[in-house]
Structure formats: C-alpha cells, structure tokens
C-alpha atoms as a PDB file:
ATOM      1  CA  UNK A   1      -2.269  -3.260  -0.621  1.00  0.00           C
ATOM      2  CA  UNK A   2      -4.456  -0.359   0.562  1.00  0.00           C
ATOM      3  CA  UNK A   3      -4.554   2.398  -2.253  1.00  0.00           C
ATOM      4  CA  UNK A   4      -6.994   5.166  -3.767  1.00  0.00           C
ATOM      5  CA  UNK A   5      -6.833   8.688  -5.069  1.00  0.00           C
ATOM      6  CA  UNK A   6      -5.027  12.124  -3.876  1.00  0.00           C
ATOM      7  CA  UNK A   7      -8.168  13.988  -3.283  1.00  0.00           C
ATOM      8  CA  UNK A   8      -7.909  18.149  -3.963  1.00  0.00           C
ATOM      9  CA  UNK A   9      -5.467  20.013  -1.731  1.00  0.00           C
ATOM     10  CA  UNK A  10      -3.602  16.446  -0.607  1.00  0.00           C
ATOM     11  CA  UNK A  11      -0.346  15.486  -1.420  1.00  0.00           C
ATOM     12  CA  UNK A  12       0.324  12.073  -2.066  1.00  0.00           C
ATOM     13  CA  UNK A  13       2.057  11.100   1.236  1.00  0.00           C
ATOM     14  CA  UNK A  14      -1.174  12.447   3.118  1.00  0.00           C
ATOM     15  CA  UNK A  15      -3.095  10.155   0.344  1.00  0.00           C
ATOM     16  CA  UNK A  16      -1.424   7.136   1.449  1.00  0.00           C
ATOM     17  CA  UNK A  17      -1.513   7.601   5.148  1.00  0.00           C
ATOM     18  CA  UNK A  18      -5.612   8.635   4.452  1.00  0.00           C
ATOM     19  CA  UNK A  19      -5.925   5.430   2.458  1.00  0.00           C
ATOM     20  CA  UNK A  20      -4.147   3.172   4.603  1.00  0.00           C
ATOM     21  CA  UNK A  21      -5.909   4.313   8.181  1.00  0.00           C
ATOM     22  CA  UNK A  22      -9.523   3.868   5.790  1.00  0.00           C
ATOM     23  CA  UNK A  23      -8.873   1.280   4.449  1.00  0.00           C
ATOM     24  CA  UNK A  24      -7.198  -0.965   7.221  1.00  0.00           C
ATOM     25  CA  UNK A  25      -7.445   1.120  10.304  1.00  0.00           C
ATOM     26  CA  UNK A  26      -3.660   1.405  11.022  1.00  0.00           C
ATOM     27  CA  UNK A  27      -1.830   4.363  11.892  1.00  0.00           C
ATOM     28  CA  UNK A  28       1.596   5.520  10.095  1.00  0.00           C
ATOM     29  CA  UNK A  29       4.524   6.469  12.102  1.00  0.00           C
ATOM     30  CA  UNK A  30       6.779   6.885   9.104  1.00  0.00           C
ATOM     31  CA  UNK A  31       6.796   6.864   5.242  1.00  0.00           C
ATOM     32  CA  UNK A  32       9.353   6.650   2.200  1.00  0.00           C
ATOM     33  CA  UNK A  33       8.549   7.280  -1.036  1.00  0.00           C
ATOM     34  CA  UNK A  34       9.270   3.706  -2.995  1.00  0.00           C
ATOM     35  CA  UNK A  35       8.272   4.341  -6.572  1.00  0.00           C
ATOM     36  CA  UNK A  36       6.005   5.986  -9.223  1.00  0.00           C
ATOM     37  CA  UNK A  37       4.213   2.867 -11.151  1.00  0.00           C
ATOM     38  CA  UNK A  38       2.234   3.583 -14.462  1.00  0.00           C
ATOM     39  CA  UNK A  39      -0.199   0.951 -15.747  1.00  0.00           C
ATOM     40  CA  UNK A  40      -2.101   1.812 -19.361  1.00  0.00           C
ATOM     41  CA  UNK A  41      -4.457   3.489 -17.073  1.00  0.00           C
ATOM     42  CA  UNK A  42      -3.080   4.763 -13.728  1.00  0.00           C
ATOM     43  CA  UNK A  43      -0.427   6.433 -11.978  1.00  0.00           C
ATOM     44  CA  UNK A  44       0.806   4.918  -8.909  1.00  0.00           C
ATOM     45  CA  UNK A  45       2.464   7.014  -6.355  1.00  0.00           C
ATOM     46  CA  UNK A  46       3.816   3.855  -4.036  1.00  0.00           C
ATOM     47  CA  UNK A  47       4.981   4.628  -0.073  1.00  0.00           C
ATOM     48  CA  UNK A  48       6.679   1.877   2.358  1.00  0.00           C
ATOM     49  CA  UNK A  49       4.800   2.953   5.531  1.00  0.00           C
ATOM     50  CA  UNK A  50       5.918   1.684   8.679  1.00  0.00           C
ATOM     51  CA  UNK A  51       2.812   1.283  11.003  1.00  0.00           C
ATOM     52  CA  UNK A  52       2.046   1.898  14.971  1.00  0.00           C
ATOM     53  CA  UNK A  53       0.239  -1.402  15.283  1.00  0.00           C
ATOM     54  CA  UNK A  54       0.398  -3.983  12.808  1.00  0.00           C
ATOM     55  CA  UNK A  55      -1.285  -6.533  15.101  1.00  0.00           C
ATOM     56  CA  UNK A  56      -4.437  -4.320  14.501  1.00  0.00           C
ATOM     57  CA  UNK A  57      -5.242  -4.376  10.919  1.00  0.00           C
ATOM     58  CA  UNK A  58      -8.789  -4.745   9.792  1.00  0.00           C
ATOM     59  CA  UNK A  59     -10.884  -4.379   7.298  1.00  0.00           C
ATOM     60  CA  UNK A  60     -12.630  -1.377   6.569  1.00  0.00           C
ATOM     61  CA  UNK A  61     -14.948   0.769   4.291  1.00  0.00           C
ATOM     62  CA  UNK A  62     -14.959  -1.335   0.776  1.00  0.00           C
ATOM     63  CA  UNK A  63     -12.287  -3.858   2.376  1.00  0.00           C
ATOM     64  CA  UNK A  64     -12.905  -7.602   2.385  1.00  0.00           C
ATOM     65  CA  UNK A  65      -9.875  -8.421   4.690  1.00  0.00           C
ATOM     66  CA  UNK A  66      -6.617  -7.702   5.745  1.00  0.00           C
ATOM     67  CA  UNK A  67      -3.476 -10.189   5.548  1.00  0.00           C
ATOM     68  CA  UNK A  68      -0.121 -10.586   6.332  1.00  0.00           C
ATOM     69  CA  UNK A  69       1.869 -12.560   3.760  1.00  0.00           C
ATOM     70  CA  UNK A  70       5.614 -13.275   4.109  1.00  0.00           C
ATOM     71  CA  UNK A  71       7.739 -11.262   0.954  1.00  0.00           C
ATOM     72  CA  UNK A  72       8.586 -14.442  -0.578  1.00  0.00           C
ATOM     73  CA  UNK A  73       5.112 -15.867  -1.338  1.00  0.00           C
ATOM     74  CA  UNK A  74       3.999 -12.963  -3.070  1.00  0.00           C
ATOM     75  CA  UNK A  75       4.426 -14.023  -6.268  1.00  0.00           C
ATOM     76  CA  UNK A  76       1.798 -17.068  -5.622  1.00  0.00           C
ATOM     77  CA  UNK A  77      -1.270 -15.276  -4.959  1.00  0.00           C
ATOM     78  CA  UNK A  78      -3.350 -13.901  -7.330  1.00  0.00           C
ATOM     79  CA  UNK A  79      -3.006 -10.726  -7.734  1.00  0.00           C
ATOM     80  CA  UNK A  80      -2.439  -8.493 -10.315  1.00  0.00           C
ATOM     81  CA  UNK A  81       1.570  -7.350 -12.676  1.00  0.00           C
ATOM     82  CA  UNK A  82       1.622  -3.828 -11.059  1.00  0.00           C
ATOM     83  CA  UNK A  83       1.390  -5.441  -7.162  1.00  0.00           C
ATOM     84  CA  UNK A  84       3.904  -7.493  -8.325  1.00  0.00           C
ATOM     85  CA  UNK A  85       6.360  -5.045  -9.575  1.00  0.00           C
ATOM     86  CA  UNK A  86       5.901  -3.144  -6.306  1.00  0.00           C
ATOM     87  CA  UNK A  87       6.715  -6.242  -4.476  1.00  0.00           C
ATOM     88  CA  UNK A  88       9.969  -6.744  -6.063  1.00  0.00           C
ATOM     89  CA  UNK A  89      10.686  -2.846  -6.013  1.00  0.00           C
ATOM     90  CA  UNK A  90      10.285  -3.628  -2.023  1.00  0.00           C
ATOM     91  CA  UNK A  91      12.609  -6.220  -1.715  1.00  0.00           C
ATOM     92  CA  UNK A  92      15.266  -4.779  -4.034  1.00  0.00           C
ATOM     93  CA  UNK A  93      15.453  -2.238  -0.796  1.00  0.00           C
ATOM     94  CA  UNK A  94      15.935  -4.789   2.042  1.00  0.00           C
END
C-alpha cells in the first residue's frame, strides 16, 4: 500500500493522492477517509481511493512493484500487523 508523510501546508487527503500518483502512477477520482492507525511509532491517516486507471499501476520512485491481490488472501503475504488491520478495517466496509 502506497504511503509517506503530509509534507508542510498539505492536508492528509492531498498526502495520499501525492503518495499514491508517486508512488504507483495512478490518478484518484475519489477518496474516503477509512481510519487513523497508530503503531509505537507512527500515525497512520488511511484513505480508500478509488482510481482512474487501475490497469495502469506501476512502480515508481523507491517502488519495487505494484500488485493486485484479491481481499481474501491478504492475510497470507508477508506483510506487516498495521497492513493487516487496515485490511480488515476495509472489508468491515464492503
């Protein structure tokens, strides 16, 4: 999940939509706030964002790759407790 920080002057819905276009070169045509997450050493400000074309995603600046994983297999990759909670935070909305 693309992510960073709320540079000066940017509120955090700007922040994700900056962070996601960087980061994966897709553009937002919508967001909803979905939760605040803190971790022992970060805040996490956490959008759904509903993108203009999804078939486009790829990898940019410090990103390896971009993948699309069906909800339900989430929980098998490795990845870390807080993109887990956010997962299930997701599909407690659907």
């Amino acid at each position: 999940m693309p992510g960073g920080k709320v540079e000066r002057g940017e509120t955090t819905a700007c922040a994700a939509m900056r962070e996601l276009q960087e980061e994966t070169g897709l553009g937002v045509d919508g967001l909803l706030y979905l939760m605040e997450l803190e971790t022992s050493s970060t805040r996490h400000h956490v959008f759904e964002a509903s993108v203009l074309n999804s078939d486009e995603a790829r990898p940019q600046n410090e990103i390896f790759d971009c993948m699309w994983f069906p909800l339900d297999s989430v929980q098998n990759l490795n990845t870390s407790d807080a993109t887990l909670k956010i997962v299930k935070a997701f599909q407690r909305r659907l």
